[in-house]
PDB file of N, CA and C in Angstrom:
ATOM      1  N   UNK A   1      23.580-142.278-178.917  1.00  0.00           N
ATOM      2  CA  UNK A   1      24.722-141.442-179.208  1.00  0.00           C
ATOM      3  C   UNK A   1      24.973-140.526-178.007  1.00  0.00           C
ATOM      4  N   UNK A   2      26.225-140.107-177.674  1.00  0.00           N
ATOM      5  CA  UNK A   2      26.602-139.320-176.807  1.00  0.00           C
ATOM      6  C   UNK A   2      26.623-138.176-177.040  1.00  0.00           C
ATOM      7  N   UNK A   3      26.355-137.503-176.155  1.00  0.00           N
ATOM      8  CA  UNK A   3      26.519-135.936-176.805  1.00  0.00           C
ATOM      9  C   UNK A   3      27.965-135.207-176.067  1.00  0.00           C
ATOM     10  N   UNK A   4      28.415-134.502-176.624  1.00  0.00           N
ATOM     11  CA  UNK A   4      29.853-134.406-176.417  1.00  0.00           C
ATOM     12  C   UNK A   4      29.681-132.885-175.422  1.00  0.00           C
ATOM     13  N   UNK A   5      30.259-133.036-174.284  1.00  0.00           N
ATOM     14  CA  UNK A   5      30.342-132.128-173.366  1.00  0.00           C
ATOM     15  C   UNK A   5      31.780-131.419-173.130  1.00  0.00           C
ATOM     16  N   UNK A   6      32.641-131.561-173.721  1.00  0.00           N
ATOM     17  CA  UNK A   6      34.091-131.362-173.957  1.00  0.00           C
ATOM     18  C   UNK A   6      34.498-130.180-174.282  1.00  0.00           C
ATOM     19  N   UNK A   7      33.129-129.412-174.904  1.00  0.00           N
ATOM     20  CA  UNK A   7      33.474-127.747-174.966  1.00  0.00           C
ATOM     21  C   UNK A   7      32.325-126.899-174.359  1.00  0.00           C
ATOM     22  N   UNK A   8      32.452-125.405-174.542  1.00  0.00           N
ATOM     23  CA  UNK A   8      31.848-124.914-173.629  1.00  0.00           C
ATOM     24  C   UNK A   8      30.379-125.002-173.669  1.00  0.00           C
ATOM     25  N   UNK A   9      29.612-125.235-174.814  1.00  0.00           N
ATOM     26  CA  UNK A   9      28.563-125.257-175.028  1.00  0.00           C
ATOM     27  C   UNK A   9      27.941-126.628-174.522  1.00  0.00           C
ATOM     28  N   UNK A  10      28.537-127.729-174.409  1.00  0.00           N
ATOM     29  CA  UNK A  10      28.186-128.879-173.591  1.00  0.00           C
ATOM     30  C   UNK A  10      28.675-129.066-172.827  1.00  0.00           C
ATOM     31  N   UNK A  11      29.346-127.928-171.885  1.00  0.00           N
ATOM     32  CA  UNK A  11      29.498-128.463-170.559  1.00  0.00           C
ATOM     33  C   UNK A  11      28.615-126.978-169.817  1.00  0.00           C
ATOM     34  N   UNK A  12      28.285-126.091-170.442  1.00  0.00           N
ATOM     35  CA  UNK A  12      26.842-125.127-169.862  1.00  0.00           C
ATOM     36  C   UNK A  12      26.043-125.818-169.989  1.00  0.00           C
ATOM     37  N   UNK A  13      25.655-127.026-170.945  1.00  0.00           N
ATOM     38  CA  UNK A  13      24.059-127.239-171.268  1.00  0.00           C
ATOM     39  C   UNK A  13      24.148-128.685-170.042  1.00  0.00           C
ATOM     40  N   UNK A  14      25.188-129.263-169.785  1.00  0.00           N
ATOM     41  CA  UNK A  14      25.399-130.272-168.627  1.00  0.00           C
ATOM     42  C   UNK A  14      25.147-129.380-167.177  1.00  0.00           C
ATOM     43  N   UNK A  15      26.121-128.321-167.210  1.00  0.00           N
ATOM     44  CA  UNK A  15      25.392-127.673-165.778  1.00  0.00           C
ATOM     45  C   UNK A  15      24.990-126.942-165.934  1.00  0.00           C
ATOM     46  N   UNK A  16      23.510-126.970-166.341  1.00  0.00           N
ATOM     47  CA  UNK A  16      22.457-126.458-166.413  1.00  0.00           C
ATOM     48  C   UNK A  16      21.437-127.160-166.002  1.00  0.00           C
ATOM     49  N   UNK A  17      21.935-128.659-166.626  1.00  0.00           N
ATOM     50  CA  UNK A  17      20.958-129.453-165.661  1.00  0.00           C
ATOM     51  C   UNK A  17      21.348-129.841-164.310  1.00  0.00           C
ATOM     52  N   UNK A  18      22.159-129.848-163.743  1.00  0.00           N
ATOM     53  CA  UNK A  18      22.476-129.713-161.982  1.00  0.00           C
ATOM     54  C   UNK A  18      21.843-128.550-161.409  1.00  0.00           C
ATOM     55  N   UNK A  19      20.871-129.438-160.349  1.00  0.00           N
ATOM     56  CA  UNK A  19      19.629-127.990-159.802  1.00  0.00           C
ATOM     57  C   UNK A  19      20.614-127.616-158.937  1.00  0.00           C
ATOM     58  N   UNK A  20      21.869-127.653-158.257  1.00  0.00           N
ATOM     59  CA  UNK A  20      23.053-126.870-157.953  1.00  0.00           C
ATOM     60  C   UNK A  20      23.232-125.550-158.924  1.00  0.00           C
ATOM     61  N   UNK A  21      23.375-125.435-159.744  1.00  0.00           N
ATOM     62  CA  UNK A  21      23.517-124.335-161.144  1.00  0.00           C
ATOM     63  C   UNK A  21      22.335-124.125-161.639  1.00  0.00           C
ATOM     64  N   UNK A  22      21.190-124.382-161.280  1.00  0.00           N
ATOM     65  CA  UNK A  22      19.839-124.117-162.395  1.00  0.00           C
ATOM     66  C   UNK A  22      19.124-122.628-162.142  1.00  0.00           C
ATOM     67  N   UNK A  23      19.715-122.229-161.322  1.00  0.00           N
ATOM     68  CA  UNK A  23      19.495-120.344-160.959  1.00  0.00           C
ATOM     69  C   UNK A  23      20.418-119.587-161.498  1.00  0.00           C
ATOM     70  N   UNK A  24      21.140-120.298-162.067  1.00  0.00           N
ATOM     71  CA  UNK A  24      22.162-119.666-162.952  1.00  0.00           C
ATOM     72  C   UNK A  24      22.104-118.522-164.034  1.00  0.00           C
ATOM     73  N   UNK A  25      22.266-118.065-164.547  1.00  0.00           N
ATOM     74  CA  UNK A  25      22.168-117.343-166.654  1.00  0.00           C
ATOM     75  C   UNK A  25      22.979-118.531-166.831  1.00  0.00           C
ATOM     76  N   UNK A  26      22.613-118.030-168.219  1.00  0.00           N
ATOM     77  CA  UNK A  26      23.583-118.799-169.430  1.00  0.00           C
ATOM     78  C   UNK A  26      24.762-118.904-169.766  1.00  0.00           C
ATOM     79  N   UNK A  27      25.049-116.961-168.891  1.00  0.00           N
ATOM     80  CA  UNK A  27      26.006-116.503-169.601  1.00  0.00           C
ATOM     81  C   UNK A  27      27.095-116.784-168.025  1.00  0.00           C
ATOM     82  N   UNK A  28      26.534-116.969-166.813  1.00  0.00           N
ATOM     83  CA  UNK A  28      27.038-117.523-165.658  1.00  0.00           C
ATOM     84  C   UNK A  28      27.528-118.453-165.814  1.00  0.00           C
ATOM     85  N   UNK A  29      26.406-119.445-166.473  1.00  0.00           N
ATOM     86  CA  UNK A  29      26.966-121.035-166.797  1.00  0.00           C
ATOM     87  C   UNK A  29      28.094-121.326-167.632  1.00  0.00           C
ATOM     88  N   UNK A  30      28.193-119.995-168.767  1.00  0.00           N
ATOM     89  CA  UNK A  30      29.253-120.100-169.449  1.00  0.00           C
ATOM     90  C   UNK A  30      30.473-120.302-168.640  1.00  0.00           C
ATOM     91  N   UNK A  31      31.071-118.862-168.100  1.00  0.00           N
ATOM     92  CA  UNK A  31      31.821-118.844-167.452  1.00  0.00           C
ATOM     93  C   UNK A  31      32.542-119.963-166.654  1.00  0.00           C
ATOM     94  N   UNK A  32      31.476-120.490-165.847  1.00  0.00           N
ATOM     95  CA  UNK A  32      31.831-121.438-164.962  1.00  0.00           C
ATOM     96  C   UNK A  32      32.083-122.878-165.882  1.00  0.00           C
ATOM     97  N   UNK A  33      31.636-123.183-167.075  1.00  0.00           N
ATOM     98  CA  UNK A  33      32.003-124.312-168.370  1.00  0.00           C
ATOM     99  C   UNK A  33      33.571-123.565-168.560  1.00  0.00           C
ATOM    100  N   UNK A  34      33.776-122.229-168.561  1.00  0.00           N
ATOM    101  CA  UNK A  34      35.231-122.501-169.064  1.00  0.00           C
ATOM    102  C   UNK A  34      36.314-122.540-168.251  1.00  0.00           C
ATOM    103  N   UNK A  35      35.750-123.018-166.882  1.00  0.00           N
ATOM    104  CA  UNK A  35      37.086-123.299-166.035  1.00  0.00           C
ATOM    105  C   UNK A  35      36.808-125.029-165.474  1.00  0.00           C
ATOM    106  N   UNK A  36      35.764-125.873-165.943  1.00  0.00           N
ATOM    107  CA  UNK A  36      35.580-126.837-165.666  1.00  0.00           C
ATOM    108  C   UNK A  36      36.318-127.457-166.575  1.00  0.00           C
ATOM    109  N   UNK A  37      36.447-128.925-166.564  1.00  0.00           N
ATOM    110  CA  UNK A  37      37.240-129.954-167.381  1.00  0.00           C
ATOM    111  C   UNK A  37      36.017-130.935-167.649  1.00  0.00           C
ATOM    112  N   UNK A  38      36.557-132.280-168.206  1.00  0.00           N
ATOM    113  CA  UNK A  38      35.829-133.504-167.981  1.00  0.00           C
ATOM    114  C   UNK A  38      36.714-134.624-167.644  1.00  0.00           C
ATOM    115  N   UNK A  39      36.291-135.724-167.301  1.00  0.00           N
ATOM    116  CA  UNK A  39      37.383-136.683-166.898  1.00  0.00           C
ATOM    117  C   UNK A  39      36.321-137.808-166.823  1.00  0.00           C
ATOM    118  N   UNK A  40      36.791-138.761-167.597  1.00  0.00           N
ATOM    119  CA  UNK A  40      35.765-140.083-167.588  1.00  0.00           C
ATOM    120  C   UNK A  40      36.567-141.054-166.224  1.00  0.00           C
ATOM    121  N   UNK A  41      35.814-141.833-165.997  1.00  0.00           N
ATOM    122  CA  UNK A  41      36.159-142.897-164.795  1.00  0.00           C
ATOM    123  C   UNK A  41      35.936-144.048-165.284  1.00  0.00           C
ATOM    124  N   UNK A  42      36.460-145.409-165.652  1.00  0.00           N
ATOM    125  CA  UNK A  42      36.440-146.529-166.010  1.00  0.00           C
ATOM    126  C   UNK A  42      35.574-147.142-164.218  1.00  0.00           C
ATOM    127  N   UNK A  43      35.065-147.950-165.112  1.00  0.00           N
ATOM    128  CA  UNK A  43      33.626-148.996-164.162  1.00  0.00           C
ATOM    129  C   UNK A  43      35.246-149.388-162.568  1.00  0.00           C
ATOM    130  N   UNK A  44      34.510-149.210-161.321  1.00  0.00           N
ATOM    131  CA  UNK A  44      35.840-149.674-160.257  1.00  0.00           C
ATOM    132  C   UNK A  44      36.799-148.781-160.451  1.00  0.00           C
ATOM    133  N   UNK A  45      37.384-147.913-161.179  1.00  0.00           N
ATOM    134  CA  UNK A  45      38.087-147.106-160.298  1.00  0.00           C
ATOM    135  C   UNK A  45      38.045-145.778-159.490  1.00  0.00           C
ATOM    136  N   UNK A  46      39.339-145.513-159.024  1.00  0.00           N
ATOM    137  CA  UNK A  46      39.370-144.854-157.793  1.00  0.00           C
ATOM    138  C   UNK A  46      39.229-143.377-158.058  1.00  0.00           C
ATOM    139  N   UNK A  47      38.408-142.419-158.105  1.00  0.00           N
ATOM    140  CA  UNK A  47      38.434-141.104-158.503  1.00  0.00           C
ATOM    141  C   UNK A  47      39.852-140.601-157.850  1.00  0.00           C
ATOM    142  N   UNK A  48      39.694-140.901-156.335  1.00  0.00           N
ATOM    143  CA  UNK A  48      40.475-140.003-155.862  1.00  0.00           C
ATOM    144  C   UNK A  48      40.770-140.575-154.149  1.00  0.00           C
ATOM    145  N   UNK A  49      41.999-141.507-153.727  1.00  0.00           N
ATOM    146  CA  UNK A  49      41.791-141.851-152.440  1.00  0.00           C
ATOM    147  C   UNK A  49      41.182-141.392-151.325  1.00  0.00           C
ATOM    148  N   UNK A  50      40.598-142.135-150.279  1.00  0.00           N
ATOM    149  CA  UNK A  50      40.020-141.466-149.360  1.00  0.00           C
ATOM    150  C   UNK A  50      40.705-141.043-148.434  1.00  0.00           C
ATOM    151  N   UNK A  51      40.348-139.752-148.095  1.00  0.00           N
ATOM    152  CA  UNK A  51      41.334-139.345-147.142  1.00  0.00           C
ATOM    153  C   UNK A  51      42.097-137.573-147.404  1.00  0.00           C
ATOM    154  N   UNK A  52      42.472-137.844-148.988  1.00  0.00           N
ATOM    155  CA  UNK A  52      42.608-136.964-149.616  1.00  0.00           C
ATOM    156  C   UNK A  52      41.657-135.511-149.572  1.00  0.00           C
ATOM    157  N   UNK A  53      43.100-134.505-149.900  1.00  0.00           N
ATOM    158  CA  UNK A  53      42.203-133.215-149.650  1.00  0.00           C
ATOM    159  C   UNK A  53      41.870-133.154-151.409  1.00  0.00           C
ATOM    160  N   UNK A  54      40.876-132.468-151.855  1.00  0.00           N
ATOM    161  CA  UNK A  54      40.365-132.256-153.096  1.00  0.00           C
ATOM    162  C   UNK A  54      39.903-130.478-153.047  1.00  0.00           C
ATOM    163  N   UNK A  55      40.018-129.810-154.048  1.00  0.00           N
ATOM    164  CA  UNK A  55      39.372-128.880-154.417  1.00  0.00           C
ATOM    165  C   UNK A  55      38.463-128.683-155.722  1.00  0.00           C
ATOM    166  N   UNK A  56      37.753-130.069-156.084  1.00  0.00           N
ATOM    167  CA  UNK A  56      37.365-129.664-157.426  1.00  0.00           C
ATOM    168  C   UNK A  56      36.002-130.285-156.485  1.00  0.00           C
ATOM    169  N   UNK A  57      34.831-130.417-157.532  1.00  0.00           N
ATOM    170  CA  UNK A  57      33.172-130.811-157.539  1.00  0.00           C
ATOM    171  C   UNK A  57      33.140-131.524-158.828  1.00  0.00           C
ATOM    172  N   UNK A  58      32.504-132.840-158.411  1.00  0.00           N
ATOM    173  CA  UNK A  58      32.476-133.705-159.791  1.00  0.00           C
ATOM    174  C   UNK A  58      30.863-133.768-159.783  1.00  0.00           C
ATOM    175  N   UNK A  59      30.359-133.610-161.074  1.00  0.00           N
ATOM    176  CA  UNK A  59      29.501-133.651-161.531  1.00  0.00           C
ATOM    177  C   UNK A  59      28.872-134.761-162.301  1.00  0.00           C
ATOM    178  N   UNK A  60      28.199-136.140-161.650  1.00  0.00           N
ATOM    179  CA  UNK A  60      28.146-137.037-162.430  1.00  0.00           C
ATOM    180  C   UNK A  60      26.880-137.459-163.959  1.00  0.00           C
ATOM    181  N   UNK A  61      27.763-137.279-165.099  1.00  0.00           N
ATOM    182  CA  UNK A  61      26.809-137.353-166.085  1.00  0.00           C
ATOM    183  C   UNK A  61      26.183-138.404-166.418  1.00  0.00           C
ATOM    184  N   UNK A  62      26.568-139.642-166.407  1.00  0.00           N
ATOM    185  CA  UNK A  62      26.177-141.121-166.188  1.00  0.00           C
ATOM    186  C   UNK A  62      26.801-141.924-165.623  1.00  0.00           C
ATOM    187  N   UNK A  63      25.689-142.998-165.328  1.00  0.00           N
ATOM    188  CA  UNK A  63      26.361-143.519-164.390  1.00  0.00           C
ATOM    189  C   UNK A  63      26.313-143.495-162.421  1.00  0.00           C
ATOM    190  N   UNK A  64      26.954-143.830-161.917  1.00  0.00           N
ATOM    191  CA  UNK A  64      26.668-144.244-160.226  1.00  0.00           C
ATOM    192  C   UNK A  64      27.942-143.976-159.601  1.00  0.00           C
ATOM    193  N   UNK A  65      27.977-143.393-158.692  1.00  0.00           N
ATOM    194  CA  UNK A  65      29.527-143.618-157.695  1.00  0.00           C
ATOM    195  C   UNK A  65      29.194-143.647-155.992  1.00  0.00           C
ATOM    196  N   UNK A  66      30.436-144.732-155.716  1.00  0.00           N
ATOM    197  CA  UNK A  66      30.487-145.258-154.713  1.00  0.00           C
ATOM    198  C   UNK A  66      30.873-144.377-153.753  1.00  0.00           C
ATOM    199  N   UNK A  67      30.646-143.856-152.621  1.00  0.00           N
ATOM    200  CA  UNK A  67      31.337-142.788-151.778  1.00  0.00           C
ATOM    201  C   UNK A  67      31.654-143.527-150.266  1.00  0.00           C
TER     202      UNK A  67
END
């Protein structure tokens, strides 16, 4: 079963486990869960062309990506 990361309480307890965020509080991690999103990626596609400027950090919960 999946555990659902879609609100704030599973997307603190997701970055919490990124040792990027693991010096964090809780209440840090909160914060930073309520300006994050989620966005699934189907197997082969393209997050985001290369080349492209980006301002976000993807955090991968399962799964592998190609860079």
């Amino acid at each position: 079963m999946r555990k659902n990361v879609t609100g704030t309480a599973g997307k603190t307890a997701l970055l919490k486990r990124a040792s990027l965020f693991s010096q964090l509080s809780t209440e840090e991690l909160s914060v930073l869960a309520k300006y994050s999103g989620y966005r699934r990626f189907a197997a082969g596609e393209v997050g985001f062309p290369q080349g492209t400027h980006r301002e976000e950090l993807y955090l991968v919960k399962e799964g592998s990506v190609s860079i």
